[in-house]
N, C-alpha and C. Protein backbone atom coordinates (compact mmCIF):
# COMPACT_ATOMS: atom_id res chain seq x y z
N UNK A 1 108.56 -16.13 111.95
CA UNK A 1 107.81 -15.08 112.63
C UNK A 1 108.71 -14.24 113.53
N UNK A 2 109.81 -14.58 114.04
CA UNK A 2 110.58 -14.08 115.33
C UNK A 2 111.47 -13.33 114.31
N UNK A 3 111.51 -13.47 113.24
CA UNK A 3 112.36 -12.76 111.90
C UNK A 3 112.01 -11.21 111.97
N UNK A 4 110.93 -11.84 111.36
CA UNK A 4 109.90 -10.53 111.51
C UNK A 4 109.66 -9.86 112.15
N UNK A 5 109.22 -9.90 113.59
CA UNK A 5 109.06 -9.28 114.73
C UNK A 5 110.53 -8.46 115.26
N UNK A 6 111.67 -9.27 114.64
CA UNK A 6 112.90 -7.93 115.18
C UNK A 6 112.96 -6.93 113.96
N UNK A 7 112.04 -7.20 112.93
CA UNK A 7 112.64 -6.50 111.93
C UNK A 7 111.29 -5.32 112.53
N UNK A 8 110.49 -5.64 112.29
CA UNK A 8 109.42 -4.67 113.21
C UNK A 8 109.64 -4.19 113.87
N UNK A 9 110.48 -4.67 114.53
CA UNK A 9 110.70 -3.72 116.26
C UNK A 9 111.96 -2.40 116.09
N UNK A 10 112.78 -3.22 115.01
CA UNK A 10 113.38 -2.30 114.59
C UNK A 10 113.33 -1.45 113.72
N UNK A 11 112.41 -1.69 112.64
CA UNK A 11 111.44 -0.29 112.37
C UNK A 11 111.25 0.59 113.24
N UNK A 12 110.26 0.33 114.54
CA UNK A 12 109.69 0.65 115.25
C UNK A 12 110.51 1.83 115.36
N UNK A 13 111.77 1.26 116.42
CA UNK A 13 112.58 2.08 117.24
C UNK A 13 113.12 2.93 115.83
N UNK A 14 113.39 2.99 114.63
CA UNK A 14 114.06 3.78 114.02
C UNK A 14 113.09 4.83 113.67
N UNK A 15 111.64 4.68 114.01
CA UNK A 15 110.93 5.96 113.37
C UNK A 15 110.82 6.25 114.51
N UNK A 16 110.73 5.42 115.75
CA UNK A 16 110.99 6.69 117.49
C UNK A 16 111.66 7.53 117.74
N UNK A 17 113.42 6.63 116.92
CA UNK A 17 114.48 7.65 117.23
C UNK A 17 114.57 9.04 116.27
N UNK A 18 114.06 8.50 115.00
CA UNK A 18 113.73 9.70 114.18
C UNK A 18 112.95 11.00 114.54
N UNK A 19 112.21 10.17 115.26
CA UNK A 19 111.08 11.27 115.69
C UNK A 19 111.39 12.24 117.09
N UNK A 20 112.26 11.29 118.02
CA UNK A 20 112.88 12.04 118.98
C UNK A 20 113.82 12.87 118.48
N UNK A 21 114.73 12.70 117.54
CA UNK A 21 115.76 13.82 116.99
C UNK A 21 115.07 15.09 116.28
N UNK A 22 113.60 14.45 115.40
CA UNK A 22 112.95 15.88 115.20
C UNK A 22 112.64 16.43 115.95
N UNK A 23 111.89 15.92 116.95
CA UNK A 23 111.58 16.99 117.74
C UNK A 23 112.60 17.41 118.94
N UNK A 24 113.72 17.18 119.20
CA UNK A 24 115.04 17.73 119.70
C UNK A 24 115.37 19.22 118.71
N UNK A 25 115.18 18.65 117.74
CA UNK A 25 115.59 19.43 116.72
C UNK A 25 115.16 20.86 116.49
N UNK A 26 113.74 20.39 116.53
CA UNK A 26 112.56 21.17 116.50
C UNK A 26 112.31 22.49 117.75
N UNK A 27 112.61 21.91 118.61
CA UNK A 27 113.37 22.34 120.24
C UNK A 27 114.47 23.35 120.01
N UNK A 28 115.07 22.85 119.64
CA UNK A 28 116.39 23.31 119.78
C UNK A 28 116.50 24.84 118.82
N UNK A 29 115.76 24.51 117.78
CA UNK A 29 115.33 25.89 116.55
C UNK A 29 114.70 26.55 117.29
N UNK A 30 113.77 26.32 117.93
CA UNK A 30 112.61 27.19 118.81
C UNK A 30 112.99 28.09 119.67
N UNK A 31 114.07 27.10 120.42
CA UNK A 31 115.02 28.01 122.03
C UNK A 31 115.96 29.02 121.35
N UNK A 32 116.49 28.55 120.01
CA UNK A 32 117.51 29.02 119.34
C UNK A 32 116.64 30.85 118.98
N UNK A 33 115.44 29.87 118.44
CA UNK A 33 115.26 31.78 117.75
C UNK A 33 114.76 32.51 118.75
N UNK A 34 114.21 32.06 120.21
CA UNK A 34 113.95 32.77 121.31
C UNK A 34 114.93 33.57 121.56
N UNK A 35 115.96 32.79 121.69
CA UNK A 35 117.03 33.55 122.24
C UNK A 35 117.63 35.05 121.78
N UNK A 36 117.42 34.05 120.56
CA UNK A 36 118.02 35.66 119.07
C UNK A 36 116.99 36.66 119.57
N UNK A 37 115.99 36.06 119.48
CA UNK A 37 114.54 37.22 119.07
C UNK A 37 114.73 38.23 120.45
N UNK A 38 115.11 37.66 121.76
CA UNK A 38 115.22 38.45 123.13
C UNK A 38 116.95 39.44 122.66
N UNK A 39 117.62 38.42 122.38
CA UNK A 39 118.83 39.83 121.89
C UNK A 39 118.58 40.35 120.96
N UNK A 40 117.84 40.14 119.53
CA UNK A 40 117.65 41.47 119.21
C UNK A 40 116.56 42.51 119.22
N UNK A 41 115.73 41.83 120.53
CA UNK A 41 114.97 42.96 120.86
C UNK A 41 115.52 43.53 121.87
N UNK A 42 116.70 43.63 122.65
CA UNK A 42 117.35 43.88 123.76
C UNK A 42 118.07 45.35 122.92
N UNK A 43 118.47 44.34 121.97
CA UNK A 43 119.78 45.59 121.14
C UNK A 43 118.86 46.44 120.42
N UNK A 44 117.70 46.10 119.83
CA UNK A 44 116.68 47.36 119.47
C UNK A 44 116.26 48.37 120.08
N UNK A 45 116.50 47.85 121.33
CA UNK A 45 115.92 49.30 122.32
C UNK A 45 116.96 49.75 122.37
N UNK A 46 117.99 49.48 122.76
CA UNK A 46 118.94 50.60 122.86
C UNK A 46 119.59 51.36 121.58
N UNK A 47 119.06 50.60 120.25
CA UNK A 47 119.85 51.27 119.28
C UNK A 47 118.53 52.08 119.14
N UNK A 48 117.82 52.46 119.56
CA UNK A 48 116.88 53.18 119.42
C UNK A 48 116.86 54.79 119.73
N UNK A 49 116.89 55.65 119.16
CA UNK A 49 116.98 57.21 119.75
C UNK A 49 116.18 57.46 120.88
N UNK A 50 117.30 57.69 121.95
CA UNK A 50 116.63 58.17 123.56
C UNK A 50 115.80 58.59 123.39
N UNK A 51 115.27 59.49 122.49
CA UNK A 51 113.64 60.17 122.76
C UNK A 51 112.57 59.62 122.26
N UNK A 52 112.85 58.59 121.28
CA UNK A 52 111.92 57.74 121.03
C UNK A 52 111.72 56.49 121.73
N UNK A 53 112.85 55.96 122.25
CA UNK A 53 112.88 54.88 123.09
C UNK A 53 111.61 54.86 124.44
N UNK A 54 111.21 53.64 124.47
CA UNK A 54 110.38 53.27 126.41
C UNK A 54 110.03 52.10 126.20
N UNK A 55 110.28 51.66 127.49
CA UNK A 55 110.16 50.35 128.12
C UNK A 55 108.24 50.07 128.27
N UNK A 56 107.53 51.32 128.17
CA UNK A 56 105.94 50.90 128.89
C UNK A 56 106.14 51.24 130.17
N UNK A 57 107.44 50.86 130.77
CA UNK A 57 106.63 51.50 131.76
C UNK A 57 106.19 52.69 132.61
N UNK A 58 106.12 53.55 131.84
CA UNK A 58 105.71 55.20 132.40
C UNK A 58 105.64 55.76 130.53
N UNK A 59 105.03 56.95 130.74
CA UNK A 59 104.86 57.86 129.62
C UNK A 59 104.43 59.20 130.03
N UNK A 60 104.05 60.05 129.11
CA UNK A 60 103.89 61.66 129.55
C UNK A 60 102.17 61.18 129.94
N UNK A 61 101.42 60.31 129.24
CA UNK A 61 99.91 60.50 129.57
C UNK A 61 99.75 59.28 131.24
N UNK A 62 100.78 59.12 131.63
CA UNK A 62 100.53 58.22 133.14
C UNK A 62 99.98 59.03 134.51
N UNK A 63 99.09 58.75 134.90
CA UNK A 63 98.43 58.90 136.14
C UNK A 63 98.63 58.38 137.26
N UNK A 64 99.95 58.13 138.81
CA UNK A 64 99.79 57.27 139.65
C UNK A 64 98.96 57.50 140.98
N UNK A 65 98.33 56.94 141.87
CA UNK A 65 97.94 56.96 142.99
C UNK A 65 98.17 55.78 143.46
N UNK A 66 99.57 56.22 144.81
CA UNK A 66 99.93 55.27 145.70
C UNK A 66 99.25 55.60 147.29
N UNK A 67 99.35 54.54 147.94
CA UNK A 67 98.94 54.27 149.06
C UNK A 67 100.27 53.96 149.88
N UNK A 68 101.09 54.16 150.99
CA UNK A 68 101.92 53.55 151.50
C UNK A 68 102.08 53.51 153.26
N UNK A 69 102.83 52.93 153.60
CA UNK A 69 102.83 52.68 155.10
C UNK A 69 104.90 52.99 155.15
N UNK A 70 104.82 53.47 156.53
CA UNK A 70 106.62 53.98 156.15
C UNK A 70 107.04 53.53 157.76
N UNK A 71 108.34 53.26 157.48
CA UNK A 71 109.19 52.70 158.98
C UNK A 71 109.08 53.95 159.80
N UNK A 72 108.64 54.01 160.98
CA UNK A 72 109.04 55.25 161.40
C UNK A 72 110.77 55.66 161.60
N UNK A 73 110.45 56.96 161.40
CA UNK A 73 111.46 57.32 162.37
C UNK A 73 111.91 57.56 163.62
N UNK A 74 112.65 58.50 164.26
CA UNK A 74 112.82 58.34 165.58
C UNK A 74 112.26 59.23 165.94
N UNK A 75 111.62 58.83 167.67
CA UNK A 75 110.56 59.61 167.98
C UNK A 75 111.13 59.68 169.66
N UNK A 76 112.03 59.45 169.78
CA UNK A 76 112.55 59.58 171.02
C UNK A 76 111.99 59.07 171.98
N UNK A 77 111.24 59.33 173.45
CA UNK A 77 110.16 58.57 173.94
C UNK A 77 109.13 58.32 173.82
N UNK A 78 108.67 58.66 172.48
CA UNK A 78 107.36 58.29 172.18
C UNK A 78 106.88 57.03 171.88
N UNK A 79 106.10 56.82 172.12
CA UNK A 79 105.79 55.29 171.61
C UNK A 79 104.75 55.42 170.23
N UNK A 80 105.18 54.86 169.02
CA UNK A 80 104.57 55.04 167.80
C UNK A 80 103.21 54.20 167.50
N UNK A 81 101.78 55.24 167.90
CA UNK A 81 100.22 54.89 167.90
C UNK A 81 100.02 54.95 166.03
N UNK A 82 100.58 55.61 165.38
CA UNK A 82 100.08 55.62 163.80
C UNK A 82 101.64 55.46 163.39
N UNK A 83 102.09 54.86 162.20
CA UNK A 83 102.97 54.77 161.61
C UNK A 83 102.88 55.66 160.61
N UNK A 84 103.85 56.46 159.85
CA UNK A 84 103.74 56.98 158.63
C UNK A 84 102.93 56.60 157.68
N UNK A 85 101.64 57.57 157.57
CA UNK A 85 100.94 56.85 156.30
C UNK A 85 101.18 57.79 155.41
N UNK A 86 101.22 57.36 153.62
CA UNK A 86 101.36 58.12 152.43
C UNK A 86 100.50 58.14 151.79
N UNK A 87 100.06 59.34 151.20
CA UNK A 87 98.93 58.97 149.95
C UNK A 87 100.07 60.30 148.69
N UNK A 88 100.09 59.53 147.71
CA UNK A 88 100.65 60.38 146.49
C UNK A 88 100.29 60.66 145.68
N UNK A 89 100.36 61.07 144.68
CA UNK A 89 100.08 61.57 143.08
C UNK A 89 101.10 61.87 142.24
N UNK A 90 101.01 61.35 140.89
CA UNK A 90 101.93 61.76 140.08
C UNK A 90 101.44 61.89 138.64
N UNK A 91 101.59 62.52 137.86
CA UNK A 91 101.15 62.59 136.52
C UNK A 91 102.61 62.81 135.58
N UNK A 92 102.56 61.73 134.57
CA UNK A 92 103.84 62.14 133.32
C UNK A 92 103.34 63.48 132.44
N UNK A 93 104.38 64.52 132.52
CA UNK A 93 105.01 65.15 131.46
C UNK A 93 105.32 65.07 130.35
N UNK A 94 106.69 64.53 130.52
CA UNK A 94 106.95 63.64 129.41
C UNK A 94 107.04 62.36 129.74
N UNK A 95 107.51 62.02 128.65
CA UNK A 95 107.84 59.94 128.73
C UNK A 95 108.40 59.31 130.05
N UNK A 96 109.59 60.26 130.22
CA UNK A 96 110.16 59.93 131.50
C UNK A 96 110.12 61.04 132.51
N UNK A 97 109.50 61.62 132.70
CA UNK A 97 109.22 63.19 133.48
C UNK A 97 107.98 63.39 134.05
N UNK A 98 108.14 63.30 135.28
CA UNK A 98 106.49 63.41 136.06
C UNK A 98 106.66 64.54 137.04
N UNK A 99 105.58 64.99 137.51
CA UNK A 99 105.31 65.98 138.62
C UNK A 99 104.12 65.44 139.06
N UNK A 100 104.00 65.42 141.04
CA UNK A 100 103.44 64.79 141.88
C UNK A 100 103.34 65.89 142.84
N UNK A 101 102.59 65.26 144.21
CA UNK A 101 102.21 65.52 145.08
C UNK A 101 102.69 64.68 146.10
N UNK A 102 102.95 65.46 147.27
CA UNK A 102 102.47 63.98 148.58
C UNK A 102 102.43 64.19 149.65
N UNK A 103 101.82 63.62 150.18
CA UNK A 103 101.28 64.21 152.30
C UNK A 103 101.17 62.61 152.97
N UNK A 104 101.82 62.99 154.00
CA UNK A 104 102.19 61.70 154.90
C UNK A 104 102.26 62.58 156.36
N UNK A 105 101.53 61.38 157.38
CA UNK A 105 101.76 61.61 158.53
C UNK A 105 101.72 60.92 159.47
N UNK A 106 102.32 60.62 160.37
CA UNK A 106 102.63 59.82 161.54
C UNK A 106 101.94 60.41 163.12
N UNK A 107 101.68 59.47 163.99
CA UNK A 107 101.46 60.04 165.35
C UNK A 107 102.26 59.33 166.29
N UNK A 108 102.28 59.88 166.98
CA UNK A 108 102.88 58.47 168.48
C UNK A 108 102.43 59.41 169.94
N UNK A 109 102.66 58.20 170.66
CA UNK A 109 102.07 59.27 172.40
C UNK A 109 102.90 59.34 173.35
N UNK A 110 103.16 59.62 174.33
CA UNK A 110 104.17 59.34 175.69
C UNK A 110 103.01 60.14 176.66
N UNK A 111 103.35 58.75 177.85
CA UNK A 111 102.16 58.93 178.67
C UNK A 111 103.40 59.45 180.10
N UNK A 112 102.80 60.61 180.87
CA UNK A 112 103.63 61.04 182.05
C UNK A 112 102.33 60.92 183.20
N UNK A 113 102.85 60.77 184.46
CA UNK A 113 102.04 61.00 185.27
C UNK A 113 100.43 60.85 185.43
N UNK A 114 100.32 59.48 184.49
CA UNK A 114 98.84 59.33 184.26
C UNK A 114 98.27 60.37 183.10
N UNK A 115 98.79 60.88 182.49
CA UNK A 115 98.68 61.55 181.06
C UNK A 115 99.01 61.03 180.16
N UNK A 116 97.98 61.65 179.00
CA UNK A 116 98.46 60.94 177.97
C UNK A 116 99.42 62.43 176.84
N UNK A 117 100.03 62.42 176.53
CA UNK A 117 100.36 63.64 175.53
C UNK A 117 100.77 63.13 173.35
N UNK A 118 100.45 63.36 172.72
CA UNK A 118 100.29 63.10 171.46
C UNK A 118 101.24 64.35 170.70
N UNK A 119 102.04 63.22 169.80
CA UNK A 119 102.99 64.31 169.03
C UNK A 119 102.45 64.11 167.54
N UNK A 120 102.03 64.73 166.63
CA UNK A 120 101.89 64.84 165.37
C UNK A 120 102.60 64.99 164.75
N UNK A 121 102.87 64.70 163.18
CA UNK A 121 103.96 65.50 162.71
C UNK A 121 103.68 64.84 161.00
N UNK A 122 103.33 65.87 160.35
CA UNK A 122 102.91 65.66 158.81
C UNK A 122 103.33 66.53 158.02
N UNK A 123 103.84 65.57 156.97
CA UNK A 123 104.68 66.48 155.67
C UNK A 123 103.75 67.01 154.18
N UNK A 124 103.80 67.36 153.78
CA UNK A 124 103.14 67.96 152.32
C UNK A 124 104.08 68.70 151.47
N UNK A 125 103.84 67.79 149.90
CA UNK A 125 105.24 68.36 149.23
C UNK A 125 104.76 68.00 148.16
N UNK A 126 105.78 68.96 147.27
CA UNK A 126 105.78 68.72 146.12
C UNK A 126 107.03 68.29 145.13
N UNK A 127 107.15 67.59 144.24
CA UNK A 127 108.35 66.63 143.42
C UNK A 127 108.08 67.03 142.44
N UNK A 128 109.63 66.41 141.69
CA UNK A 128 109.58 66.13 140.43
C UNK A 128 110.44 64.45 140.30
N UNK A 129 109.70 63.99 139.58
CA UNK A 129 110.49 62.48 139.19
C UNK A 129 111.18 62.56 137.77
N UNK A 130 112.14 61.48 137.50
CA UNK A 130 112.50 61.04 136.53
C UNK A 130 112.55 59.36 136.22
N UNK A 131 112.25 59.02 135.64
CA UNK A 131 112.03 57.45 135.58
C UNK A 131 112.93 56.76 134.18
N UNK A 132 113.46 56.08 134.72
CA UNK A 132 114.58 55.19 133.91
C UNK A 132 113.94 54.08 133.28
N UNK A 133 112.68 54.45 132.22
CA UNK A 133 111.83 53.44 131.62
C UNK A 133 112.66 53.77 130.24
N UNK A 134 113.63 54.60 130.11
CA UNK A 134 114.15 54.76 128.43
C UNK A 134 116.20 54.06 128.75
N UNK A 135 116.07 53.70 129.76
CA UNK A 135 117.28 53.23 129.86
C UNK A 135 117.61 51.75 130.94
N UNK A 136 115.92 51.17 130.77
CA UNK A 136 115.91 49.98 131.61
C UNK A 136 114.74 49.43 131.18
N UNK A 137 115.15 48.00 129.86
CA UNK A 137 114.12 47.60 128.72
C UNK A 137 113.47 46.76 129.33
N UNK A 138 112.78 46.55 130.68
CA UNK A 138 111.90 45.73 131.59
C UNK A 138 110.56 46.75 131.57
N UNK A 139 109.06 46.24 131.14
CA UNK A 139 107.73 47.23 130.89
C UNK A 139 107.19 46.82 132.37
N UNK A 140 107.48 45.98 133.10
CA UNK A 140 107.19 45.95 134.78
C UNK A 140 107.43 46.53 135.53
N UNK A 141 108.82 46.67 135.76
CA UNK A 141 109.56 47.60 136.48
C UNK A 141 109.78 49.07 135.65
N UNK A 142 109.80 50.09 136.87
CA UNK A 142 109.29 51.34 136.75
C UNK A 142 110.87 51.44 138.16
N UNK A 143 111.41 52.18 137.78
CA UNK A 143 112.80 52.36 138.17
C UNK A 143 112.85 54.12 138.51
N UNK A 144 112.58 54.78 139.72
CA UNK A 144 112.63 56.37 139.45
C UNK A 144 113.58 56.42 140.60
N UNK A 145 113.54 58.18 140.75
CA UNK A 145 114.10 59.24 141.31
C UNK A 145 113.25 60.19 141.81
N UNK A 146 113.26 61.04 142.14
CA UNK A 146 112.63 61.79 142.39
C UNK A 146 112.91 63.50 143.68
N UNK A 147 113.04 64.51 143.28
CA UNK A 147 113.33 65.47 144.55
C UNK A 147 111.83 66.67 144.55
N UNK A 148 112.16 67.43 145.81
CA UNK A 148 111.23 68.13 145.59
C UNK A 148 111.57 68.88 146.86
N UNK A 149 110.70 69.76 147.25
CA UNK A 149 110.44 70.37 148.41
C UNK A 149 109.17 70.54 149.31
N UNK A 150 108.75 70.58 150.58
CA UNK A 150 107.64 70.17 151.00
C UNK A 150 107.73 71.18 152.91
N UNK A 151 106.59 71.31 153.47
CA UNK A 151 106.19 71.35 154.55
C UNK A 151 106.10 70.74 155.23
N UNK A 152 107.05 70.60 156.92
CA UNK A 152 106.87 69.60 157.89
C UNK A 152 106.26 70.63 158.94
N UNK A 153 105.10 69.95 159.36
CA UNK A 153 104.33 70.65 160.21
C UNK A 153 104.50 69.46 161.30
N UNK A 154 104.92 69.87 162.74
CA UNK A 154 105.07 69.03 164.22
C UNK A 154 103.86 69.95 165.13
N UNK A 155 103.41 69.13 165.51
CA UNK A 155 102.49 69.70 166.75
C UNK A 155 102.81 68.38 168.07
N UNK A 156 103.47 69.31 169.27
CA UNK A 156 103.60 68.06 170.45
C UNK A 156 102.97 68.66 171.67
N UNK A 157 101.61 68.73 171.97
CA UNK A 157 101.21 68.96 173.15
C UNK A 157 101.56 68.62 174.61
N UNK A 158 102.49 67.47 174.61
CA UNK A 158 103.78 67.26 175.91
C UNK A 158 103.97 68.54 176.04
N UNK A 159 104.76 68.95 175.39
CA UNK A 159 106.01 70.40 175.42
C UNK A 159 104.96 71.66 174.63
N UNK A 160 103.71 71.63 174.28
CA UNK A 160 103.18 72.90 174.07
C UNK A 160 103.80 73.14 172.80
N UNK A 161 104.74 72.24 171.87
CA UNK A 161 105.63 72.77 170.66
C UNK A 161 104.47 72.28 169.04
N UNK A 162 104.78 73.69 168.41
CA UNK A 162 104.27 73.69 167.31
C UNK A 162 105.00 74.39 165.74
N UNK A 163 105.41 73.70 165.46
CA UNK A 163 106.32 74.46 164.88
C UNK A 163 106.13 73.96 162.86
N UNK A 164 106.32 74.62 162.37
CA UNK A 164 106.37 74.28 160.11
C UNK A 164 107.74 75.15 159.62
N UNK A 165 108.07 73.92 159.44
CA UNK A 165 109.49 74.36 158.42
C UNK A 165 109.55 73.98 157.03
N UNK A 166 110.45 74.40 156.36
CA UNK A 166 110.41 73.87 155.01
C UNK A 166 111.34 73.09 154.96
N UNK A 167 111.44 71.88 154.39
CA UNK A 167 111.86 70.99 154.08
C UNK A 167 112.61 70.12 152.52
N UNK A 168 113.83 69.80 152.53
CA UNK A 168 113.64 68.93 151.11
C UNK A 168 113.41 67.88 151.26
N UNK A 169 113.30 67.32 149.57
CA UNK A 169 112.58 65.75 149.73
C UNK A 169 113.46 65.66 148.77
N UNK A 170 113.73 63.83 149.21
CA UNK A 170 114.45 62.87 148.15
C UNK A 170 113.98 61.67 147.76
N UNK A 171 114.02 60.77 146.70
CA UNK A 171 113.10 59.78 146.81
C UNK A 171 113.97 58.98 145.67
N UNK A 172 113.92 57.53 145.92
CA UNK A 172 114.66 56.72 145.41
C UNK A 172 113.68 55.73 145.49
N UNK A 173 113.54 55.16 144.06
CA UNK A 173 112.04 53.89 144.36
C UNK A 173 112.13 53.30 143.36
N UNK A 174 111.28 52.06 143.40
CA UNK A 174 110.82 51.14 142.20
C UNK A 174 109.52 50.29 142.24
N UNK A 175 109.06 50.35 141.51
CA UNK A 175 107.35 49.58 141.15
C UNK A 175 107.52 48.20 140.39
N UNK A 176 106.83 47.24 140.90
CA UNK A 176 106.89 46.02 139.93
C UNK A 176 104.89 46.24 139.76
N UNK A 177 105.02 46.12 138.08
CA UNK A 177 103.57 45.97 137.59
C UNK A 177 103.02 44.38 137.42
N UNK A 178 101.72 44.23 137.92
CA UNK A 178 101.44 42.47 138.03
C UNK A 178 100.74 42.86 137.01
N UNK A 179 100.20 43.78 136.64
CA UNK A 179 99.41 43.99 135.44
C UNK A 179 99.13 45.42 135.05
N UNK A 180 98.70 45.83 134.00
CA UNK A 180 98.57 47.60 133.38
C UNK A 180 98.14 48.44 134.50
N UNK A 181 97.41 48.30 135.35
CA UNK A 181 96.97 49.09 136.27
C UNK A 181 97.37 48.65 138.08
N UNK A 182 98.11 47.88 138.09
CA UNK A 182 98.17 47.88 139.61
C UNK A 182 99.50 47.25 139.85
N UNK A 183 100.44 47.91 140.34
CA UNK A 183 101.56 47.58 140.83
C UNK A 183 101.92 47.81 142.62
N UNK A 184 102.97 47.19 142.79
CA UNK A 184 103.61 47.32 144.07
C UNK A 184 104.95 48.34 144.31
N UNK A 185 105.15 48.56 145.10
CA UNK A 185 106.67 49.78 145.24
C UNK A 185 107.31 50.00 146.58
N UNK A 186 108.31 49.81 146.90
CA UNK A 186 109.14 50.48 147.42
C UNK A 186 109.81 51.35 147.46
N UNK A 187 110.54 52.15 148.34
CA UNK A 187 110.72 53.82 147.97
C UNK A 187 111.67 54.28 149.34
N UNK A 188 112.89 54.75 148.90
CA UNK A 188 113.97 55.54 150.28
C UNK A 188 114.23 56.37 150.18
N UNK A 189 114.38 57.66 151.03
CA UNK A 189 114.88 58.51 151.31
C UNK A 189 114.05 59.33 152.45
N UNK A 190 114.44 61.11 151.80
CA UNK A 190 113.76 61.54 153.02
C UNK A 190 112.89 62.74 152.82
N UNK A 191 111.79 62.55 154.05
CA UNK A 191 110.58 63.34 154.21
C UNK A 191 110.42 63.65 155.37
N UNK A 192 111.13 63.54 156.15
CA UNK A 192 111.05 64.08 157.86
C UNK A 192 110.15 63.24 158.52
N UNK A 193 109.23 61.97 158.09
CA UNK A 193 109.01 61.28 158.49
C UNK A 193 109.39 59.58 158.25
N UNK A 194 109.50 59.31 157.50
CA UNK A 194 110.33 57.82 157.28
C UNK A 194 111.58 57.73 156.11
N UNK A 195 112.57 57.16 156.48
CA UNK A 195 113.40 57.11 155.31
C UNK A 195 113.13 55.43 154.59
N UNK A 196 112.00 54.91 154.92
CA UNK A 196 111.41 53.63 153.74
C UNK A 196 110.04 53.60 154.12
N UNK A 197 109.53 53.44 152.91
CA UNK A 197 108.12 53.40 152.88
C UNK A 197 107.41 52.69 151.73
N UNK A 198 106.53 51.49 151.73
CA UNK A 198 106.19 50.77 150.51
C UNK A 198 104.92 50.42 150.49
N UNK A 199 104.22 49.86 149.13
CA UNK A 199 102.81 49.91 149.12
C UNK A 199 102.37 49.75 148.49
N UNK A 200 101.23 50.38 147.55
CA UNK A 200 101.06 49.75 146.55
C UNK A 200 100.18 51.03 145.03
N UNK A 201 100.30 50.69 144.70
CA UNK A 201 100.27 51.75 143.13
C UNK A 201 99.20 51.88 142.27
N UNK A 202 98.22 52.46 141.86
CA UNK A 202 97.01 52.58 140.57
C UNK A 202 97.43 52.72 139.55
N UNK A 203 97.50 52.92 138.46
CA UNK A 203 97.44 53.74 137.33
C UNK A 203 96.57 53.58 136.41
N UNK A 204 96.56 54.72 135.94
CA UNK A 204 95.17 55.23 135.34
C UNK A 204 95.16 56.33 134.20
């Protein structure tokens, strides 16, 4: 009987070990063609003609509406009561080509002599973006640019000053999508009121 029982056991273990090497095996083919399948979908996009090429994430039929909050800038003695708020718009052109909107404005106060005095100061502008969805094969990330020109309107009742100039705009940003319609973003440069400002994104 004790004959038997090693010869059993060693059955046993030879269809375990068999079975662990298939499925090592089996593993190993799986990770293997993952891998391929991610490089040659890596090298497909780029062997792809720039104008046909995109990542997903942007196109000519995209709609955005962001919401954002921005670092202030400097306000000298003021003490900052509203932070830069943003509301934007953007619609694609083309694939990688949008035209937007955007108005942001900040407040802060400085109190003298038992006074209170309030400085305003809000921008309104208009852009153009370009978005690096045909030269960056990630459909989450949304990678842009963006310039434009816009209106800074200051009103500071301290000093009686009221003044609208024209202004340029620059914009350097990126969106991560958690899903088709709602992403997050960060965004630098300048608008005469914050040089960073981040938040969060619709599309539609």
């Amino acid at each position: 009987m004790l004959s038997i029982d090693v010869v059993d056991l060693q059955r046993i273990n030879i269809i375990i070990m068999k079975r662990i090497v298939l499925s090592m095996t089996a593993l190993a083919l799986v990770l293997s063609g993952s891998v391929n399948a991610n490089a040659q979908k890596k090298g497909g996009f780029y062997s792809q003609p720039y104008k046909t090429r995109n990542s997903g994430s942007f196109n000519k039929s995209t709609s955005l509406l962001s919401i954002g909050i921005g670092v202030p800038d400097n306000y000298g003695n003021y003490k900052v009561s509203l932070p830069p708020v943003y509301v934007k718009y953007e619609h694609g052109i083309t694939d990688e080509i949008g035209i937007g909107l955007l108005g942001g404005l900040g407040m802060s106060n400085y109190k003298s002599g038992g006074n209170r005095y309030n400085y305003l100061e809000t921008t309104i502008g208009a852009l153009g973006y370009y978005h690096f969805n045909k030269l960056i094969p990630v459909s989450k990330l949304d990678v842009y640019l963006g310039a434009g020109i816009g209106l800074n309107i200051r009103d500071d009742n301290y000093s009686n000053y009221n003044n609208t100039s024209v202004i340029g705009l620059g914009k350097a940003g990126a969106r991560y999508y958690f899903n088709p319609k709602f992403s997050v973003y960060a965004e630098a440069g300048y608008d005469n009121l914050s040089v960073l400002n981040a938040g969060i994104t619709l599309r539609f």
